[in-house]
C-alpha atoms as a PDB file:
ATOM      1  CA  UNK A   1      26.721  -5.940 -46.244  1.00  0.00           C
ATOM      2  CA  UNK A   2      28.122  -9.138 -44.721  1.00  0.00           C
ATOM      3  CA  UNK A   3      25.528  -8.644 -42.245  1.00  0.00           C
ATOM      4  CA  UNK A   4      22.663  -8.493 -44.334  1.00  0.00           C
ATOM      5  CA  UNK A   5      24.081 -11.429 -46.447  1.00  0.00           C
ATOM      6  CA  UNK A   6      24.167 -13.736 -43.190  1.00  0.00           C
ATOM      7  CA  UNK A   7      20.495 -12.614 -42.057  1.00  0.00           C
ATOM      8  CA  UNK A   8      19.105 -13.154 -45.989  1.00  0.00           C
ATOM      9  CA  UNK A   9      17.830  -9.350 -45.853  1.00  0.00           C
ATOM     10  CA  UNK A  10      19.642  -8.756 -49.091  1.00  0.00           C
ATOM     11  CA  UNK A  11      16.731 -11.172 -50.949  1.00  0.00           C
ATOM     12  CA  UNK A  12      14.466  -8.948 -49.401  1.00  0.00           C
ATOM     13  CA  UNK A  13      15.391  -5.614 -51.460  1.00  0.00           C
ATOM     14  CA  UNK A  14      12.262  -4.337 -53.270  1.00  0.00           C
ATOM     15  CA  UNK A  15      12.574  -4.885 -56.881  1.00  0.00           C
ATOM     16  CA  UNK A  16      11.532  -1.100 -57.247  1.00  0.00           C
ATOM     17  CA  UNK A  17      15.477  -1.096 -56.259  1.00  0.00           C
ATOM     18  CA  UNK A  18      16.503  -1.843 -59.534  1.00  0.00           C
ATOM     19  CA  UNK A  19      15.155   1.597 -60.560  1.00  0.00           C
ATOM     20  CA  UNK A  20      17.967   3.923 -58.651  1.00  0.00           C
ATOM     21  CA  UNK A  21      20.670   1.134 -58.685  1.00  0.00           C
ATOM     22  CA  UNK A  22      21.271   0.568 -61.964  1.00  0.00           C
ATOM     23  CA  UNK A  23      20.563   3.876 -64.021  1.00  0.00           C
ATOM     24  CA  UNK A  24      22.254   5.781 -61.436  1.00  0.00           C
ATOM     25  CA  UNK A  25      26.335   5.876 -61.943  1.00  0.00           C
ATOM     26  CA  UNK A  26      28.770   7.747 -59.682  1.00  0.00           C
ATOM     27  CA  UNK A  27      28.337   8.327 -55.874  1.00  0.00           C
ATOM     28  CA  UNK A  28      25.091   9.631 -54.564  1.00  0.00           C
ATOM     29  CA  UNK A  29      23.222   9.837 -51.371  1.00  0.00           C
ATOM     30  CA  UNK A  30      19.394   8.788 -50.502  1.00  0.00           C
ATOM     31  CA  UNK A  31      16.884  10.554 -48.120  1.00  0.00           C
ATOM     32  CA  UNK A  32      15.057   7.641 -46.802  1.00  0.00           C
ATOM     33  CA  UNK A  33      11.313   8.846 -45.041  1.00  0.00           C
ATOM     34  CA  UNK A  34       8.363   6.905 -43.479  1.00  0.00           C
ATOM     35  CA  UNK A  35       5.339   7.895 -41.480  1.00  0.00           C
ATOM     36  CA  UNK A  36       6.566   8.521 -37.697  1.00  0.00           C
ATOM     37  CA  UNK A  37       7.296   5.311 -35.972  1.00  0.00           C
ATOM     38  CA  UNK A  38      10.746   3.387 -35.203  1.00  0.00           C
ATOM     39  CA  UNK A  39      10.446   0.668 -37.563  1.00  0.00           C
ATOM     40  CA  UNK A  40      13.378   0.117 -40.232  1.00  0.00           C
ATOM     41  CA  UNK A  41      13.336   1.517 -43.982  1.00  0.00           C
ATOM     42  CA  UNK A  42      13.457  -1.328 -46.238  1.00  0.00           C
ATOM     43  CA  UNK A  43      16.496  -2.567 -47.209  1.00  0.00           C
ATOM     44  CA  UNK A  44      18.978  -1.283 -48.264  1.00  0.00           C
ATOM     45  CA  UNK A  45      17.604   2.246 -45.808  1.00  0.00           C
ATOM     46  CA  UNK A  46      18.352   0.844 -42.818  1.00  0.00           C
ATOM     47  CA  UNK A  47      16.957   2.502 -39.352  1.00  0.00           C
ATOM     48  CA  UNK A  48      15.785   5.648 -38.820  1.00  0.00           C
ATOM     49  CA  UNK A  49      18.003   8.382 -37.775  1.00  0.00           C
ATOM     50  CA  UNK A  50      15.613  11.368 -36.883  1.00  0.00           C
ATOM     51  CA  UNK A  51      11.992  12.455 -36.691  1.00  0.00           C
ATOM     52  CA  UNK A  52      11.107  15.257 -38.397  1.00  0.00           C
ATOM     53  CA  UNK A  53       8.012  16.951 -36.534  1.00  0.00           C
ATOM     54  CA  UNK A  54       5.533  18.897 -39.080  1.00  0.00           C
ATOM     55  CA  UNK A  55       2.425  17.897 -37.894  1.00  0.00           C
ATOM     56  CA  UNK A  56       0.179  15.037 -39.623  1.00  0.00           C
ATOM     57  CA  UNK A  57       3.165  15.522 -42.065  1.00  0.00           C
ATOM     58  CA  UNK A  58       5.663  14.110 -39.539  1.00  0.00           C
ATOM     59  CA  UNK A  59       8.409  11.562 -40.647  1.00  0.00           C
ATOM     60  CA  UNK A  60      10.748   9.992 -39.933  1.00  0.00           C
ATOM     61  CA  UNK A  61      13.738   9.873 -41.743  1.00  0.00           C
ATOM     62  CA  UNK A  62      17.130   8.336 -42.226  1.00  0.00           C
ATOM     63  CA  UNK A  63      20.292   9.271 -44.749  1.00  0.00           C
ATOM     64  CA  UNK A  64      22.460   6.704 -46.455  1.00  0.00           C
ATOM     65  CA  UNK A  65      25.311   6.322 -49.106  1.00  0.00           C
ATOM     66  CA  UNK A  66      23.740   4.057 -52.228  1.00  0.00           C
ATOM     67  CA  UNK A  67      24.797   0.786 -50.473  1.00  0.00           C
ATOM     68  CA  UNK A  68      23.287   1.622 -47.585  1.00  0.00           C
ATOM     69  CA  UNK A  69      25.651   2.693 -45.329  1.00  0.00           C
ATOM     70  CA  UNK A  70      25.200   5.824 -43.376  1.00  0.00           C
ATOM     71  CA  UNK A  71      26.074   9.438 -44.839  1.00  0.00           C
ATOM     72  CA  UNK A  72      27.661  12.625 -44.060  1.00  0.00           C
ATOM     73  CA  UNK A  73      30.711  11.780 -41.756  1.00  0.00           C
ATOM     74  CA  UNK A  74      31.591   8.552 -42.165  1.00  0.00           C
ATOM     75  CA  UNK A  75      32.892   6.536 -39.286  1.00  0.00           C
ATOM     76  CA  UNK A  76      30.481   8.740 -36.980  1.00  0.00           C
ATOM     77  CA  UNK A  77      26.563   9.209 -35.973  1.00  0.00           C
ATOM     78  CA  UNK A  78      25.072  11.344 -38.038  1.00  0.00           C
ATOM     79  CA  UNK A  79      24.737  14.118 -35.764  1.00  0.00           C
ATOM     80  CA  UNK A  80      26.075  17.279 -35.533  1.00  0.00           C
ATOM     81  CA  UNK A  81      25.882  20.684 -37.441  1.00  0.00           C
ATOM     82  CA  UNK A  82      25.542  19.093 -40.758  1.00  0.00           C
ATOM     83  CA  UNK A  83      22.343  16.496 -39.482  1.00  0.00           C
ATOM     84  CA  UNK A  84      20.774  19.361 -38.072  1.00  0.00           C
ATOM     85  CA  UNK A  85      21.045  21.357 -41.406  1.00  0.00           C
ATOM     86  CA  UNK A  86      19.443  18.530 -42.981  1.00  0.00           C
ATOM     87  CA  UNK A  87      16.710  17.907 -40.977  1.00  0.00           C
ATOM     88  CA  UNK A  88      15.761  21.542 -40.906  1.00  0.00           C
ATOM     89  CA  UNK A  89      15.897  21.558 -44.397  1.00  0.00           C
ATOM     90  CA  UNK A  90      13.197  18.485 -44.452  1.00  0.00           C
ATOM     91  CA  UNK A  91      11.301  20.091 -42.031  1.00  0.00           C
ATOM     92  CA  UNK A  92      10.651  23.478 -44.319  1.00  0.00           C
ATOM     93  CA  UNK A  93       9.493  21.107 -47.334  1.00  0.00           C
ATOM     94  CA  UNK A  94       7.043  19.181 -45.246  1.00  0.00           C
ATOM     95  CA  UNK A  95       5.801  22.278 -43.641  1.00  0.00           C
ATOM     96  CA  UNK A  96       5.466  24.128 -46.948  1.00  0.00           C
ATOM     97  CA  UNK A  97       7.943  26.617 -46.976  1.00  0.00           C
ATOM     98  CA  UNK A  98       9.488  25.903 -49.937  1.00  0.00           C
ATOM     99  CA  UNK A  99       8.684  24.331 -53.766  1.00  0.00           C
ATOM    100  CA  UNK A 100      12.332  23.915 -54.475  1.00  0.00           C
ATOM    101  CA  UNK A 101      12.840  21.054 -52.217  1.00  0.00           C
ATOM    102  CA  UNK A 102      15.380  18.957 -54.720  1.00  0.00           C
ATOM    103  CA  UNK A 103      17.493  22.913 -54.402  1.00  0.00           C
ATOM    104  CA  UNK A 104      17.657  22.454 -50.627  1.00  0.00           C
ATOM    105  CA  UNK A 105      18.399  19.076 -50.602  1.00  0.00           C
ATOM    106  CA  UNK A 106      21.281  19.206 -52.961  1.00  0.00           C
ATOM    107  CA  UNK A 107      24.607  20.507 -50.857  1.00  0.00           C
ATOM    108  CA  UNK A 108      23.783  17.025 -49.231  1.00  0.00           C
ATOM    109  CA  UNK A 109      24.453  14.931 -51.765  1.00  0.00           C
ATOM    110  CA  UNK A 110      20.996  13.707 -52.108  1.00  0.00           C
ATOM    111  CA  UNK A 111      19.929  12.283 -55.587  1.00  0.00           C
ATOM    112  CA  UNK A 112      17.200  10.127 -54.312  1.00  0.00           C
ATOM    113  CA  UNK A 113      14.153  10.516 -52.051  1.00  0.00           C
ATOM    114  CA  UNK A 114      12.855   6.975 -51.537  1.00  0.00           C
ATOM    115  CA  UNK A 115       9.940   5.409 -49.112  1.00  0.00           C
ATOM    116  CA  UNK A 116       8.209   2.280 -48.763  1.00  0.00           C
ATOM    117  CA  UNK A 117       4.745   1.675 -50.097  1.00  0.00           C
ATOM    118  CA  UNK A 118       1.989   2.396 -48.027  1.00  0.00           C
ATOM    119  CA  UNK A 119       4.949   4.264 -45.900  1.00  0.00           C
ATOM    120  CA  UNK A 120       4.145   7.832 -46.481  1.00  0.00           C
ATOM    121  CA  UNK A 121       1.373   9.882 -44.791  1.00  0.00           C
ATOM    122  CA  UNK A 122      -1.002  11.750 -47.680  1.00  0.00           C
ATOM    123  CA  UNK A 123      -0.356  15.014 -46.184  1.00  0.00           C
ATOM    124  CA  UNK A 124       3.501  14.088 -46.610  1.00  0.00           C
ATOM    125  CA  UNK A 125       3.202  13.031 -50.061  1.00  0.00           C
ATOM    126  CA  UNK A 126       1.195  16.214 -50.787  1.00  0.00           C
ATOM    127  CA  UNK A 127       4.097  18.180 -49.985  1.00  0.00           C
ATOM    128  CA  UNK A 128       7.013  16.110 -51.512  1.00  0.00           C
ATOM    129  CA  UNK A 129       4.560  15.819 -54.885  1.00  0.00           C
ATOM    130  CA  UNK A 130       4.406  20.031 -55.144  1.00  0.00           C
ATOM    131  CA  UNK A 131       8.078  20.335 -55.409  1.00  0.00           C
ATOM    132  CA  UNK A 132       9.037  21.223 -58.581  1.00  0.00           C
ATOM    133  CA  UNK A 133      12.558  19.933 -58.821  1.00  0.00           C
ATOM    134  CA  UNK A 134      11.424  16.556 -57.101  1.00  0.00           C
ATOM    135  CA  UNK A 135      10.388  14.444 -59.606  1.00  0.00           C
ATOM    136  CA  UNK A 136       8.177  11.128 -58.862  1.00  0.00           C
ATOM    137  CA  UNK A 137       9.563   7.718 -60.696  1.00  0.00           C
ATOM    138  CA  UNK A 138       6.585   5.160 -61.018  1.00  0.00           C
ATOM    139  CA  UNK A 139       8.190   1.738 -59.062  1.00  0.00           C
ATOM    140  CA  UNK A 140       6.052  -1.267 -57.472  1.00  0.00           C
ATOM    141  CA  UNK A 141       7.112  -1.241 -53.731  1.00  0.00           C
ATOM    142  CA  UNK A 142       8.849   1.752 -53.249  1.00  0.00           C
ATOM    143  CA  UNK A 143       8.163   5.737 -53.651  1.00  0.00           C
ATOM    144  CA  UNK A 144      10.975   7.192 -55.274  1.00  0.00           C
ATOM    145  CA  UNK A 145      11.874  10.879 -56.457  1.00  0.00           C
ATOM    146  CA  UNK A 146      14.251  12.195 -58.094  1.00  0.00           C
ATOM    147  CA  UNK A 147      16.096  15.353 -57.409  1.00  0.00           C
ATOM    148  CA  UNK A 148      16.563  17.217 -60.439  1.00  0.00           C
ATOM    149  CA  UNK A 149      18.721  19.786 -58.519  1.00  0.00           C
ATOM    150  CA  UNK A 150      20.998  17.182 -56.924  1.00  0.00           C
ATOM    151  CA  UNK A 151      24.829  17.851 -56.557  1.00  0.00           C
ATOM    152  CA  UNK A 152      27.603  14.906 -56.316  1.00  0.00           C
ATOM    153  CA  UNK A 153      28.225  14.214 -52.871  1.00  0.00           C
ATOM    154  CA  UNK A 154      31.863  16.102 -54.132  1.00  0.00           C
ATOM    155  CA  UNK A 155      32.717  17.874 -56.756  1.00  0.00           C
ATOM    156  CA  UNK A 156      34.708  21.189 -58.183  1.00  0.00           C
ATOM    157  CA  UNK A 157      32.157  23.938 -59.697  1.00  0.00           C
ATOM    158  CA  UNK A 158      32.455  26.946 -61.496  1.00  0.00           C
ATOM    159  CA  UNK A 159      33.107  29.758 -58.735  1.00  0.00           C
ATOM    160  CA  UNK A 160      30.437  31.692 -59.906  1.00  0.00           C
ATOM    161  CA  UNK A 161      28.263  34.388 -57.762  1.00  0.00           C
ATOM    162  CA  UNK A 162      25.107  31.718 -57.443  1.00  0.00           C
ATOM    163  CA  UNK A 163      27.381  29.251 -56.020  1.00  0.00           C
ATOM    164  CA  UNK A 164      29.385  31.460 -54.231  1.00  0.00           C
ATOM    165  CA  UNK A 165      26.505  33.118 -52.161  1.00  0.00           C
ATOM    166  CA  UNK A 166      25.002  29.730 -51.435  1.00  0.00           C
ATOM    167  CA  UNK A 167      27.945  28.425 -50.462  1.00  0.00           C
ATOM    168  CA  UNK A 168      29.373  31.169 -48.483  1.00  0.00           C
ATOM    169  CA  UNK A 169      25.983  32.241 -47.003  1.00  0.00           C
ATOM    170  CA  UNK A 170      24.555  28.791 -46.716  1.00  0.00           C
ATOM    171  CA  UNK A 171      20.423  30.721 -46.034  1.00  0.00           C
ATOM    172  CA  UNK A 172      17.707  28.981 -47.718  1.00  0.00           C
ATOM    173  CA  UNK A 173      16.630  31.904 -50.211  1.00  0.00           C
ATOM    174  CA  UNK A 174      20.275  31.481 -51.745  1.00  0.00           C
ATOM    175  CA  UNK A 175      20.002  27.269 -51.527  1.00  0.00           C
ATOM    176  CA  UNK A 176      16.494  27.482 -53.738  1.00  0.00           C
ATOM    177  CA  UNK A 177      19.225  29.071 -56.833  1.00  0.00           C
ATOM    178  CA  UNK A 178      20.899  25.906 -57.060  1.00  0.00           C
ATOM    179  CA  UNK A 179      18.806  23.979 -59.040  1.00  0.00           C
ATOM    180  CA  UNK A 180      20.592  25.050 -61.887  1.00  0.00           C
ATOM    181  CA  UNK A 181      24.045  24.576 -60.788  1.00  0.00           C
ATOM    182  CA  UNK A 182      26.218  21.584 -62.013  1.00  0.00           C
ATOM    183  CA  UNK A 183      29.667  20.426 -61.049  1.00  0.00           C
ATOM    184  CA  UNK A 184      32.343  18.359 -62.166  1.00  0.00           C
ATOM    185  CA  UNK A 185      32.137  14.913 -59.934  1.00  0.00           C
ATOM    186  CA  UNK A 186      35.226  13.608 -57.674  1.00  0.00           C
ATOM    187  CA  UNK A 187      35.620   9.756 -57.460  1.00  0.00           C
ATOM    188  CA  UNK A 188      36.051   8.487 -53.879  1.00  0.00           C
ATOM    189  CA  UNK A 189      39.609   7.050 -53.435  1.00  0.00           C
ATOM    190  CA  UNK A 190      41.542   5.508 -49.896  1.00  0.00           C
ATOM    191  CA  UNK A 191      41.811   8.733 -47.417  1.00  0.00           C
ATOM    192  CA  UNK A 192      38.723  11.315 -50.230  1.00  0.00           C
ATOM    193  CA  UNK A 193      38.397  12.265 -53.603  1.00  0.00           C
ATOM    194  CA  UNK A 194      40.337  12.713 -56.366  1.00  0.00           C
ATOM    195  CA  UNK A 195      39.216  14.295 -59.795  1.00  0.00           C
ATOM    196  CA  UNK A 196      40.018  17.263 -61.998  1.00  0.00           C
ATOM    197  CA  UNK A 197      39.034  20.462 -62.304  1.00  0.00           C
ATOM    198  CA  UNK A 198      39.052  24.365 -63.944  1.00  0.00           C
ATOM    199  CA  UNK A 199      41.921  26.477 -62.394  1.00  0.00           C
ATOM    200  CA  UNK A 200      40.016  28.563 -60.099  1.00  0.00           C
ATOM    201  CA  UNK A 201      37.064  26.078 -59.435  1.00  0.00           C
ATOM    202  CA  UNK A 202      35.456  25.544 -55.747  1.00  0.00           C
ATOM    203  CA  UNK A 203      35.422  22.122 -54.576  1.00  0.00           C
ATOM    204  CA  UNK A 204      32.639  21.181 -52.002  1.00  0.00           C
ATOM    205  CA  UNK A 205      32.389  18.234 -50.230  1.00  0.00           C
ATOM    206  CA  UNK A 206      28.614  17.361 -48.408  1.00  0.00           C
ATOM    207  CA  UNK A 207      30.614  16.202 -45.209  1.00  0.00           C
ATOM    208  CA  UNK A 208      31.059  18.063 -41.842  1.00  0.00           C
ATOM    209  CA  UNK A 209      33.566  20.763 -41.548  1.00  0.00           C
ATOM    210  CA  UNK A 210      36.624  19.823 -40.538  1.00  0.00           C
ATOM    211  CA  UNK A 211      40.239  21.384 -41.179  1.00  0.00           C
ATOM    212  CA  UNK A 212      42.205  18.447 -41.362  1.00  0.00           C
ATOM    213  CA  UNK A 213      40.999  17.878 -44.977  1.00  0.00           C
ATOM    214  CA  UNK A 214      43.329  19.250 -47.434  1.00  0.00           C
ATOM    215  CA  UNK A 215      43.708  20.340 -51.016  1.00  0.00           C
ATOM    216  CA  UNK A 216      46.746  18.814 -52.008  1.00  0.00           C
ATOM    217  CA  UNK A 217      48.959  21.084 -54.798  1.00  0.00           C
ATOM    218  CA  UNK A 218      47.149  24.151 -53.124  1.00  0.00           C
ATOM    219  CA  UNK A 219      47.633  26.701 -50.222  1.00  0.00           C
ATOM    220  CA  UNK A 220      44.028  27.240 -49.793  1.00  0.00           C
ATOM    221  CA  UNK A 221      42.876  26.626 -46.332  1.00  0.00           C
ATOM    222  CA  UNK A 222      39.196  24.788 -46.220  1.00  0.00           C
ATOM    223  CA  UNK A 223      36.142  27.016 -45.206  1.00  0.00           C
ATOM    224  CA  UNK A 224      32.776  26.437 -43.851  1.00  0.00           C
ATOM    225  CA  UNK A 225      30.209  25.763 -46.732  1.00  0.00           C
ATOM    226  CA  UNK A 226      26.388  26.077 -46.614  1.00  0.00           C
ATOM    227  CA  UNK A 227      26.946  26.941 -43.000  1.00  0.00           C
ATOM    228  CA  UNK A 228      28.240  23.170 -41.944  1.00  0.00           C
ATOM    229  CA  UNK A 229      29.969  21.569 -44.985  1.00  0.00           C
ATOM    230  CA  UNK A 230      33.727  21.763 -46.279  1.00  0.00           C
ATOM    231  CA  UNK A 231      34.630  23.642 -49.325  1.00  0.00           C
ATOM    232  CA  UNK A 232      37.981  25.159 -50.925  1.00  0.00           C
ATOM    233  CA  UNK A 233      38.313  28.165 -53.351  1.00  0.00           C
ATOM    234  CA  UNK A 234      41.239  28.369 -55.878  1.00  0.00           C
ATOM    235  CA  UNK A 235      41.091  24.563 -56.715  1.00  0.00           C
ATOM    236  CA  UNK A 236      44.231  22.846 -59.243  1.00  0.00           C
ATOM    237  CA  UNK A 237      43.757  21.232 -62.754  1.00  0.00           C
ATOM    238  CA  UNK A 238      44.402  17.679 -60.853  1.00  0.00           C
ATOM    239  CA  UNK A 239      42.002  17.735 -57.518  1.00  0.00           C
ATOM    240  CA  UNK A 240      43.356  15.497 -55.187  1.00  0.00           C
ATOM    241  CA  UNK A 241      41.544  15.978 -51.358  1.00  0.00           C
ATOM    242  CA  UNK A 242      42.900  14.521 -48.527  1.00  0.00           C
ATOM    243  CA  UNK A 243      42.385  13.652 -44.911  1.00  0.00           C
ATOM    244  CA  UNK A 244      45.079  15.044 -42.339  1.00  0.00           C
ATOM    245  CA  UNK A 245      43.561  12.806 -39.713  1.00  0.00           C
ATOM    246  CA  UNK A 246      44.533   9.467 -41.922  1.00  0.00           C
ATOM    247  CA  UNK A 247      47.423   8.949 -41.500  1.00  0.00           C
ATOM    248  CA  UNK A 248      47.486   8.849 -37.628  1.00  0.00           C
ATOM    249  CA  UNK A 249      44.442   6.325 -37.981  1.00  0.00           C
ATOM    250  CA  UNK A 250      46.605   4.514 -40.262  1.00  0.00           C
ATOM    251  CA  UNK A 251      49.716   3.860 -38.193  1.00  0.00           C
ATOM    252  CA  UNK A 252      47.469   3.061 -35.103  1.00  0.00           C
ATOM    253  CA  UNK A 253      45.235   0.269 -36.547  1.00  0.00           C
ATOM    254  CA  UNK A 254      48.484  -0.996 -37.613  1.00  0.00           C
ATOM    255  CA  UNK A 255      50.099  -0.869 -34.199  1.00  0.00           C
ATOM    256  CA  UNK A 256      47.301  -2.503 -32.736  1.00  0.00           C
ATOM    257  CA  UNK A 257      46.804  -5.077 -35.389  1.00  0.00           C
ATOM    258  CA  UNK A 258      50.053  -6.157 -34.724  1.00  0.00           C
ATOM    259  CA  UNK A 259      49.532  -6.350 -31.478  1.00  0.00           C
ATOM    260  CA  UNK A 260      46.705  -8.364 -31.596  1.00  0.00           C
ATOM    261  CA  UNK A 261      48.571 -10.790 -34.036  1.00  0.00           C
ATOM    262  CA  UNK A 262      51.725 -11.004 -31.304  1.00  0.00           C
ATOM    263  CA  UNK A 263      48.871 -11.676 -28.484  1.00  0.00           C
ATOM    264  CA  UNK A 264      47.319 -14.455 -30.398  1.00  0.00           C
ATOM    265  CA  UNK A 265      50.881 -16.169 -31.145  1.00  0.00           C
ATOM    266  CA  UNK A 266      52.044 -15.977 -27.688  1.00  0.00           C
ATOM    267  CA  UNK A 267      48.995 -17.214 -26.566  1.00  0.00           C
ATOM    268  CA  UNK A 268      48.198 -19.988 -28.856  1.00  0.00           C
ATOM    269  CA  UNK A 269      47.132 -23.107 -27.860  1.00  0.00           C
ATOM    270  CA  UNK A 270      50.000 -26.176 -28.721  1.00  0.00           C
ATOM    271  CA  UNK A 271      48.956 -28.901 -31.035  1.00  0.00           C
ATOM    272  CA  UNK A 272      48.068 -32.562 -29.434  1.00  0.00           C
ATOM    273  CA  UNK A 273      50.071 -34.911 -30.764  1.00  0.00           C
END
């Protein structure tokens, strides 16, 4: 954001903008697409992190947090088991596959499918327009739908078999069922999410698996979730989920900030007199 503010970009947000920013509360996720090419989504989308091959209904495409800043495992590319999911995902709508698109886009935390004007290729626009739980918002500037399936980027939901299949089984037949699923969100706090929950929920979280995360106040161990993401069963009335791996991070940015602050003072220059 400091960036942006020192280049001017952030004057150059389409007005359309206003449409997602300020009806949408909580934390959310947009799929940013564009015909194929390398040039960057308008702002706040950033560049382009993939290219999704499907013929004259190629895209590219790019996934961000609502400010802009890049989704799924913060601090890192987005790469990995849980980019690939996604992309494959993007590649079945454009190719046809599927009319639940907003379903298959949900475990992702995407609320928001969003291009530029003039960006999209008909064929793609086709295809995005015949999902049935993608709905299009008329904006000047931008092409936005929304997902009418969409799921909070975390949450605790009711354990229930259509959940639990998805979840557990993570194939695309059991994805398209979600469009009628709805959780309870979690806010995003220092080191994950905190929020509250039904004894015996499942709390899912749309980033990579990893075991360091933890359910604090519970003994249950984190699984793989829609074959890449991070869930837990069981959950506590009071959800509080936790990084393992922050701490560590913690002490050494310290160490090395004070480093850096004993380098400088050694090193400083003394004053002319």
């Amino acid at each position: 954001m400091t960036g942006r503010r020192a280049t001017g970009s952030l004057e150059r947000i389409p007005a359309a903008w206003a449409v997602i920013d300020d009806s949408a509360r909580g934390a959310f996720r947009v799929l940013w697409v564009g015909a194929r090419g390398g040039e960057p989504f308008p702002p706040p989308g950033g560049d382009p992190q993939a290219v999704v091959d499907a013929g004259p209904a190629t895209l590219r495409a790019g996934l961000t947090e609502r400010e802009g800043t890049s989704a799924l495992d913060i601090g890192r590319p987005v790469a990995g088991p849980g980019a690939d999911a996604l992309w494959a995902v993007v590649g079945e709508v454009l190719a046809g596959g599927t009319t639940h698109g907003g379903a298959l886009l949900a475990p992702f935390g995407v609320r928001y499918l969003v291009a530029g004007e003039g960006d999209l290729p008909v064929e793609a626009a086709a295809r995005l327009e015949a999902q049935s739980d993608l709905d299009r918002i008329p904006a000047s500037g931008l092409v936005i739908f929304r997902n009418a399936a969409a799921m909070p980027p975390a949450a605790s939901f009711p354990d229930d078999g259509m959940l639990a299949d998805a979840s557990r089984g993570g194939g695309l037949d059991a994805l398209q069922r979600l469009q009628h699923v709805r959780g309870t969100p979690l806010r995003r706090v220092e080191g994950g999410w905190d929020g509250t929950a039904t004894p015996g929920d499942l709390v899912a979280l749309s980033s990579e698996f990893d075991d360091r995360w933890r359910l604090e106040g519970s003994d249950a161990e984190p699984f793989g979730s829609f074959g890449w993401a991070t869930a837990f069963d069981d959950a506590p009335p009071e959800v509080q989920v936790r990084h393992g791996g922050q701490l560590p991070r913690t002490i050494a940015i310290a160490i090395l900030a004070a480093l850096w602050a004993a380098a400088l003072w050694i090193t400083r220059k003394p004053v002319a007199r």
